[in-house]
Protein backbone atom coordinates (compact mmCIF):
# COMPACT_ATOMS: atom_id res chain seq x y z
CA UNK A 1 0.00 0.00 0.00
CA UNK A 2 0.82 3.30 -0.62
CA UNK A 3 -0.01 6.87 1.29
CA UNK A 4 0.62 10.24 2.81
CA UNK A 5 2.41 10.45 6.30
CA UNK A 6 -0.16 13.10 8.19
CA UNK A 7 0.81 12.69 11.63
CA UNK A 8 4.41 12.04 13.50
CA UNK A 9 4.19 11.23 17.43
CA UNK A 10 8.22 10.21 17.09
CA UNK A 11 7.79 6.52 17.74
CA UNK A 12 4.26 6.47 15.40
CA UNK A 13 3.41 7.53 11.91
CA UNK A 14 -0.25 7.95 10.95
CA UNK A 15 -0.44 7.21 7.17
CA UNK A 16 -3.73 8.12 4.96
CA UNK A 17 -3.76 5.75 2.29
CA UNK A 18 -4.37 6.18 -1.01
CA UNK A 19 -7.83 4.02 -0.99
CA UNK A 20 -8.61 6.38 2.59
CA UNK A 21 -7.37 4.12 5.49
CA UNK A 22 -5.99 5.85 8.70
CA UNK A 23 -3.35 3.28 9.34
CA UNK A 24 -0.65 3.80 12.54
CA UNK A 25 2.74 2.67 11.46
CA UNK A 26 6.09 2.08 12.72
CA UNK A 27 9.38 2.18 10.80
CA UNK A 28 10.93 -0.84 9.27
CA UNK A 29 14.83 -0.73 9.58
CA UNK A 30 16.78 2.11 8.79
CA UNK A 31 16.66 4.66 6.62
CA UNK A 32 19.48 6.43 4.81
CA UNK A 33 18.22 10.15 2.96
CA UNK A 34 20.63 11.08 0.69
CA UNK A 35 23.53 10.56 3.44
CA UNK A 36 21.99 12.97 5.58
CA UNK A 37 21.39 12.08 9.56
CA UNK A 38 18.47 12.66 10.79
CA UNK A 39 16.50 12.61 14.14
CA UNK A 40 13.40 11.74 12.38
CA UNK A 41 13.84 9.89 9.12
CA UNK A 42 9.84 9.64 8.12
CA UNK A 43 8.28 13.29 8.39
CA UNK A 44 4.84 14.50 7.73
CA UNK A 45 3.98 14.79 4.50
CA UNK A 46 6.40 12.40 2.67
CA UNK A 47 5.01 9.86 0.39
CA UNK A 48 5.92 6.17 1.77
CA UNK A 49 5.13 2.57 1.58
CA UNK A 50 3.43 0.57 3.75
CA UNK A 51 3.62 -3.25 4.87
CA UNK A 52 0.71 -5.21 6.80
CA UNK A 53 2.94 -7.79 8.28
CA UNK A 54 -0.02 -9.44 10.44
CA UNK A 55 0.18 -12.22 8.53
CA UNK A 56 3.57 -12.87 9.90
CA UNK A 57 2.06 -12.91 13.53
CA UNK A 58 0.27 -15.75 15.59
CA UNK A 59 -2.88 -16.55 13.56
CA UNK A 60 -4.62 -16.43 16.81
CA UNK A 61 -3.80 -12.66 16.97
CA UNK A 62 -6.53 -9.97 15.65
CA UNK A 63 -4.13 -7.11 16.33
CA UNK A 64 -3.07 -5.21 12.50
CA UNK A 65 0.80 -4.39 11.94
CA UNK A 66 1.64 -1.77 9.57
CA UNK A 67 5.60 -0.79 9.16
CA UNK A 68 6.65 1.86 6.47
CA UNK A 69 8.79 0.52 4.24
CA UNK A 70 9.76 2.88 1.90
CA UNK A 71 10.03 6.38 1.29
CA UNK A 72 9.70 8.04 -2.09
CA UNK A 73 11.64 10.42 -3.22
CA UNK A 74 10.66 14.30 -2.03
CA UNK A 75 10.38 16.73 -4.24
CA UNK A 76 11.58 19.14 -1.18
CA UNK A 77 11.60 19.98 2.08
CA UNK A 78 12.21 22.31 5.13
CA UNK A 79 15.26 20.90 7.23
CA UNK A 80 17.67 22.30 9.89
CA UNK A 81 20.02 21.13 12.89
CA UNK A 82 18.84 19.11 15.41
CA UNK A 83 19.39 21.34 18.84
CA UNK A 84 20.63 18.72 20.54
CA UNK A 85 22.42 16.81 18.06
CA UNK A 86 24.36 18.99 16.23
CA UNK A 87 25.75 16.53 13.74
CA UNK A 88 21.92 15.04 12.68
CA UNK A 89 19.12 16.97 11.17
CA UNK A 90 15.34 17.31 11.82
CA UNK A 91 13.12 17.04 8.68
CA UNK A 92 10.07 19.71 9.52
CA UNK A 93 8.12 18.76 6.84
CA UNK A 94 8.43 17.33 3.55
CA UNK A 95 6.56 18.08 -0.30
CA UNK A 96 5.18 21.06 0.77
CA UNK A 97 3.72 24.23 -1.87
CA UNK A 98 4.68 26.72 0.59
CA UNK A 99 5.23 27.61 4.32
CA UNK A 100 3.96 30.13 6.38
CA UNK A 101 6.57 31.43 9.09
CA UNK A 102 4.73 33.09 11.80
CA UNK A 103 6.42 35.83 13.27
CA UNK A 104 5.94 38.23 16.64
CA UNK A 105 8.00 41.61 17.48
CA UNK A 106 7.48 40.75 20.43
CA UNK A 107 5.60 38.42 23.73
CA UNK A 108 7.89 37.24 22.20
CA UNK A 109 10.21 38.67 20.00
CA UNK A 110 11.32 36.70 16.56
CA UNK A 111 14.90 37.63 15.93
CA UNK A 112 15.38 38.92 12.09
CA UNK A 113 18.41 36.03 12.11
CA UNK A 114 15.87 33.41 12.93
CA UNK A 115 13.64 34.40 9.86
CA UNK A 116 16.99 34.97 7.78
CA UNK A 117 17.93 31.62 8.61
CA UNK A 118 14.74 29.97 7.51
CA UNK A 119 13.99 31.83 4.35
CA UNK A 120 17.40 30.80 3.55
CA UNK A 121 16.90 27.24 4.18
CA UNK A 122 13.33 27.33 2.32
CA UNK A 123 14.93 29.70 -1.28
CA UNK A 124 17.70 26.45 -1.06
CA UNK A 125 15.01 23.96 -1.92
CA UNK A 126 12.10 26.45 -3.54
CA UNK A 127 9.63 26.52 -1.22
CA UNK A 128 8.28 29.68 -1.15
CA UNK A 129 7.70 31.38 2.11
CA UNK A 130 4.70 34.24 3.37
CA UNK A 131 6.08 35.88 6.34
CA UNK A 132 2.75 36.58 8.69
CA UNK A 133 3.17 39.06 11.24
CA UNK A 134 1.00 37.83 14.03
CA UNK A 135 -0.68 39.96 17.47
CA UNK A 136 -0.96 42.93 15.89
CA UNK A 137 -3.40 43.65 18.61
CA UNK A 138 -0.68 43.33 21.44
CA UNK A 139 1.72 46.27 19.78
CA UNK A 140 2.49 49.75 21.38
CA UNK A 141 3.06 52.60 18.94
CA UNK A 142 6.78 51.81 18.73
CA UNK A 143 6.44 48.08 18.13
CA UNK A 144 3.82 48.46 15.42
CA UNK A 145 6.47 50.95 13.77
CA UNK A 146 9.45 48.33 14.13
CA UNK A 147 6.95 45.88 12.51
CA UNK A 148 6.02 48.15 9.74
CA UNK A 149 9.76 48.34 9.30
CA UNK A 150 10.29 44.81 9.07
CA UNK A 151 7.32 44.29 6.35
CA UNK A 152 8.95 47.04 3.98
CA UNK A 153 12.48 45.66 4.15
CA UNK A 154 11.42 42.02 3.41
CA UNK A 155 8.76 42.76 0.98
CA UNK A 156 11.25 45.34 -0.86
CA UNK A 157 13.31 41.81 -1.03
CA UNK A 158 10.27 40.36 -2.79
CA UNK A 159 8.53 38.18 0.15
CA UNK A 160 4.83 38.74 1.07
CA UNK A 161 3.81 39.85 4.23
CA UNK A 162 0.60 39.87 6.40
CA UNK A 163 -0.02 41.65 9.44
CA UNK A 164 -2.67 39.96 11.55
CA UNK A 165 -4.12 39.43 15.10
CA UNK A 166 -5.01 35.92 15.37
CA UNK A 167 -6.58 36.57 18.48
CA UNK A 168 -9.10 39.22 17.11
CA UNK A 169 -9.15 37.97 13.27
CA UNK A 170 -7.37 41.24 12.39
CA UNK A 171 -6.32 39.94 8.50
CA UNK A 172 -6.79 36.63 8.58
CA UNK A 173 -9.36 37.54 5.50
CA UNK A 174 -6.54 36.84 3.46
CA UNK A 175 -4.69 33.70 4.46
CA UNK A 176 -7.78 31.14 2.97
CA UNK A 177 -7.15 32.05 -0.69
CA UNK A 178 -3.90 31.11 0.04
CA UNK A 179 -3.98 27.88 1.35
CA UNK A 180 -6.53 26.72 -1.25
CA UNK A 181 -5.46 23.43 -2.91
CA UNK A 182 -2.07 23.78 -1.14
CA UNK A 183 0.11 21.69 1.36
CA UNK A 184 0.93 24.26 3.77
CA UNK A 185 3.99 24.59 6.42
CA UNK A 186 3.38 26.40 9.70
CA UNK A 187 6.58 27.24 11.46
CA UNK A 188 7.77 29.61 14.37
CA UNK A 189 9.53 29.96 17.21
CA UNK A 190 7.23 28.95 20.47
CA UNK A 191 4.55 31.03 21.79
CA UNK A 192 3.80 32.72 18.35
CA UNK A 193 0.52 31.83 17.83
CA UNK A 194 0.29 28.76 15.53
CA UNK A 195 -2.13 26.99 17.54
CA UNK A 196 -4.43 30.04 17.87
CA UNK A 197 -4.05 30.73 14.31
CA UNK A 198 -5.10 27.30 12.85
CA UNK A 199 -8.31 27.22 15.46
CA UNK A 200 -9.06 30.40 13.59
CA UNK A 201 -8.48 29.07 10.35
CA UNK A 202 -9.52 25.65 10.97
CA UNK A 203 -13.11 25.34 12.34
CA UNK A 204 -13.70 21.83 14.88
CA UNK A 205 -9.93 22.36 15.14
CA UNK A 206 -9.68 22.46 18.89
CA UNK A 207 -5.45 22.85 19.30
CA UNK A 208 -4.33 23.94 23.04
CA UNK A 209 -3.01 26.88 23.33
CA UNK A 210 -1.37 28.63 26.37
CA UNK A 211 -0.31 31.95 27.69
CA UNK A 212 3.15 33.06 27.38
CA UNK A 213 5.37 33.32 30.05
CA UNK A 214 5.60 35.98 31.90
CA UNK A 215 8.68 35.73 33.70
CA UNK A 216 10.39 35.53 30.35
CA UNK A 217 8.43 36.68 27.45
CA UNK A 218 9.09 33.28 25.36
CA UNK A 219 6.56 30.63 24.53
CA UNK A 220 5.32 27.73 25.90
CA UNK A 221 5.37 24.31 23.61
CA UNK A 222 1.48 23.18 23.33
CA UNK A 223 2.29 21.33 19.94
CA UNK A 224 4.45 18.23 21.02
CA UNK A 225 3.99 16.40 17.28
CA UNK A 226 3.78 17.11 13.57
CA UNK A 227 0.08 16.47 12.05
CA UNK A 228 -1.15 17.64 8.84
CA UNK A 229 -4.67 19.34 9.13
CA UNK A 230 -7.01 19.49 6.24
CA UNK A 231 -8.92 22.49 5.14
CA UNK A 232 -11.48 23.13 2.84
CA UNK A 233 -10.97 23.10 -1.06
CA UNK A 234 -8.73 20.13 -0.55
CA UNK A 235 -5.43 21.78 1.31
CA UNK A 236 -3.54 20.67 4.37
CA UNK A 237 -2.22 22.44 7.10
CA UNK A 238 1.71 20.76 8.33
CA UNK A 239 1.28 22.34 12.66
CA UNK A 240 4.60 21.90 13.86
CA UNK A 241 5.92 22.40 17.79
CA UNK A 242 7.87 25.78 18.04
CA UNK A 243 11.44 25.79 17.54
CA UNK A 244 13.73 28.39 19.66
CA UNK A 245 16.87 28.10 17.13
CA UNK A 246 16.76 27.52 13.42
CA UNK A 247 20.83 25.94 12.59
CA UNK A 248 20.98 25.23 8.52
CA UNK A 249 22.09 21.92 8.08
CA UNK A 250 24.01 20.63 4.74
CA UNK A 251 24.78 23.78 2.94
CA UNK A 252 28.00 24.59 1.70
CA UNK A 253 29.44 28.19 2.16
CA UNK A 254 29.63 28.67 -1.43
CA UNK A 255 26.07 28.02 -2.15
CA UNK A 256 25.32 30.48 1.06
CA UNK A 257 25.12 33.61 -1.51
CA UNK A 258 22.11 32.77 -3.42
CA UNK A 259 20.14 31.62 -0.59
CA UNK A 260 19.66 35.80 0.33
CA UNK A 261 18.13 37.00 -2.45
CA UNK A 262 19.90 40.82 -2.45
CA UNK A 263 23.03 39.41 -1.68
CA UNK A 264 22.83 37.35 -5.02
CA UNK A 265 21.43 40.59 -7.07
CA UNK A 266 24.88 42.26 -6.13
CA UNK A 267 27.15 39.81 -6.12
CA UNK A 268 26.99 39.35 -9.68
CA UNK A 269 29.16 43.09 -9.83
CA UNK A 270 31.82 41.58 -7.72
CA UNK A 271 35.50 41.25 -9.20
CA UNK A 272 35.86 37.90 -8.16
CA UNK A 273 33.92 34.76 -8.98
CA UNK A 274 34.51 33.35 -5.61
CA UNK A 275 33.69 36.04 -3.20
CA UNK A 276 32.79 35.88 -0.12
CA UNK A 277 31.47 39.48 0.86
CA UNK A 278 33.87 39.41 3.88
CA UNK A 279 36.85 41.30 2.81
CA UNK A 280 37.57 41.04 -0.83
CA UNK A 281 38.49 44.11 -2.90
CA UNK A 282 35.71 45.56 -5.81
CA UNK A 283 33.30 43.33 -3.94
CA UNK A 284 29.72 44.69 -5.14
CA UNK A 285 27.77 43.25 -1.90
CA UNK A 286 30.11 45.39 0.86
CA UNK A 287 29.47 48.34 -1.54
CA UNK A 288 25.93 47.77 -1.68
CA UNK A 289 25.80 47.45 2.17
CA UNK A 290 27.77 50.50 2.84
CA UNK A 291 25.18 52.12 0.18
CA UNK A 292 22.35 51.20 2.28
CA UNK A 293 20.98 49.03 -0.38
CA UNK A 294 21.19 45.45 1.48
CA UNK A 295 20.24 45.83 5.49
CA UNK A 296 22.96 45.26 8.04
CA UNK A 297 20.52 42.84 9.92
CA UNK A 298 20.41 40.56 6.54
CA UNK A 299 24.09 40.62 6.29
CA UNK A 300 24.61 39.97 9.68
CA UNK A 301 22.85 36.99 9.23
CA UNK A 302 24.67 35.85 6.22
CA UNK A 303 28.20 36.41 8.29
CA UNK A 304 26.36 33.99 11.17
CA UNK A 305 25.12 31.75 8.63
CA UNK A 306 29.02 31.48 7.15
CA UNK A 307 30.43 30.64 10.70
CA UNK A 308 27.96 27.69 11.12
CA UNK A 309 30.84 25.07 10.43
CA UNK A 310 31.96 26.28 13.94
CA UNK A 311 29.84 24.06 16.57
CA UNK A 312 27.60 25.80 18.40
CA UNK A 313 27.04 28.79 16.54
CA UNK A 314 23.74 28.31 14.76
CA UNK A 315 21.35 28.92 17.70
């Protein structure tokens, strides 16, 4: 049999298969991706094989064994460093259309190298990405300003950005022609608002959700497992738990440059072919910077993304 991975508990994988059974599977043996180590080699959303191996058991037995056997191959995916194995990977989600990184200026705050570092990760296997500024509602005068100035400078890069309150439904007018027909990605660091935002979206949905701390202004995990959601018009929602860190995982630092989108405009004016933006002479990116035309957050990430062949400097 044959189906779609829509729900990963870490030990259990619920597969819909293609003739509409919900079957719970485990994983046959181990799996090699492409060389790549990682802390959870099925993820949600991947297209696998599956083996009823009941036959194998006591015929005095009623209880059904499924075990995935197979994975085919993706046609992408959203990966980065496992936080507490820095040598493996975790797969977030696999064939997806598009994510939607959910981002708050603050209660809590989303660091600009955090969203660097997963737009980077999403432009190195095409997945395009809709930044959504979530709890409006929740901003003094001077956040709502920072926010507006975080929209322009990465919508001037050419990424679309909403500005919502999940709380109040503030904008949220314009995430269901969106999602129509679409496997979608919802990522974030914790305490962001997925959970609120998919009850919103997703009527009968019923996802916990919890207040944020307020000793420390950061999120608390409600989503412990990936599932894929449906929605109407036959699209899927991937809810992930919140990540604090986002370390890229197998990209080379000469591949870095086209990952940032500005950075790769300019660097086609630089005097050398294998540039690095660091220190070169007649490099076009450092000119650009110093001209205002790439932000010094964006190539601050890009320096940070460069050092992540030194351990521990991703999170």
């Amino acid at each position: 049999m044959k189906g779609l991975v829509v729900k990963n508990t870490g030990s259990w994988y619920t597969v819909l298969t293609d003739d509409g059974q919900l079957l719970d599977c485990k994983i046959k043996g181990r799996f090699r991706l492409q060389g790549i180590r990682s802390t959870n080699p099925v993820a949600v959303g991947d297209r696998v094989v599956v083996e009823d191996t009941s036959n194998l058991k006591s015929q005095t037995s009623n209880l059904k064994s499924y075990f995935i056997t197979e994975i085919e191959d993706r046609r992408n995916y959203i990966i980065r460093k496992s936080q507490n194995l820095s040598k493996q990977s975790h797969i977030l989600a696999a064939n997806v259309d598009q994510a939607l990184l959910i981002v708050t200026v603050s209660r809590p705050e989303t660091s600009t190298t955090f969203i660097d570092r997963f737009l980077a990760s999403a432009e190195a296997y095409r997945v395009p990405v809709v930044l959504v500024f979530n709890k409006t509602d929740l901003l003094t005068p001077d956040e709502l300003h920072l926010q507006q100035m975080m929209v322009t400078l990465y919508e001037t890069i050419g990424y679309e950005c909403l500005q919502v309150s999940a709380q109040t439904g503030e904008g949220l007018d314009k995430l269901p022609p969106l999602l129509q027909g679409k496997i979608t990605l919802l990522s974030g660091n914790s305490g962001v608002g997925k959970s609120t935002l998919i009850n919103r979206l997703v009527p009968g949905a019923n996802l916990r959700t919890a207040e944020i701390s307020d000793a420390w202004e950061k999120g608390m995990h409600t989503t412990t497992f990936s599932e894929m959601i449906p929605i109407e018009k036959r699209g899927f929602l991937i809810d992930t738990p919140g990540v604090k860190g986002f370390g890229t995982f197998d990209m080379e630092r000469e591949e870095l440059t086209s990952y940032f989108r500005e950075i790769y405009h300019y660097s086609q004016g630089c005097r050398f072919s294998n540039c690095t933006h660091t220190h070169e002479p007649g490099c076009a990116v450092l000119k650009a910077l110093d001209n205002h035309f790439i932000a010094a957050s964006r190539y601050q990430s890009y320096l940070s993304m460069l050092e992540d062949k030194e351990e521990g400097k991703y999170r």
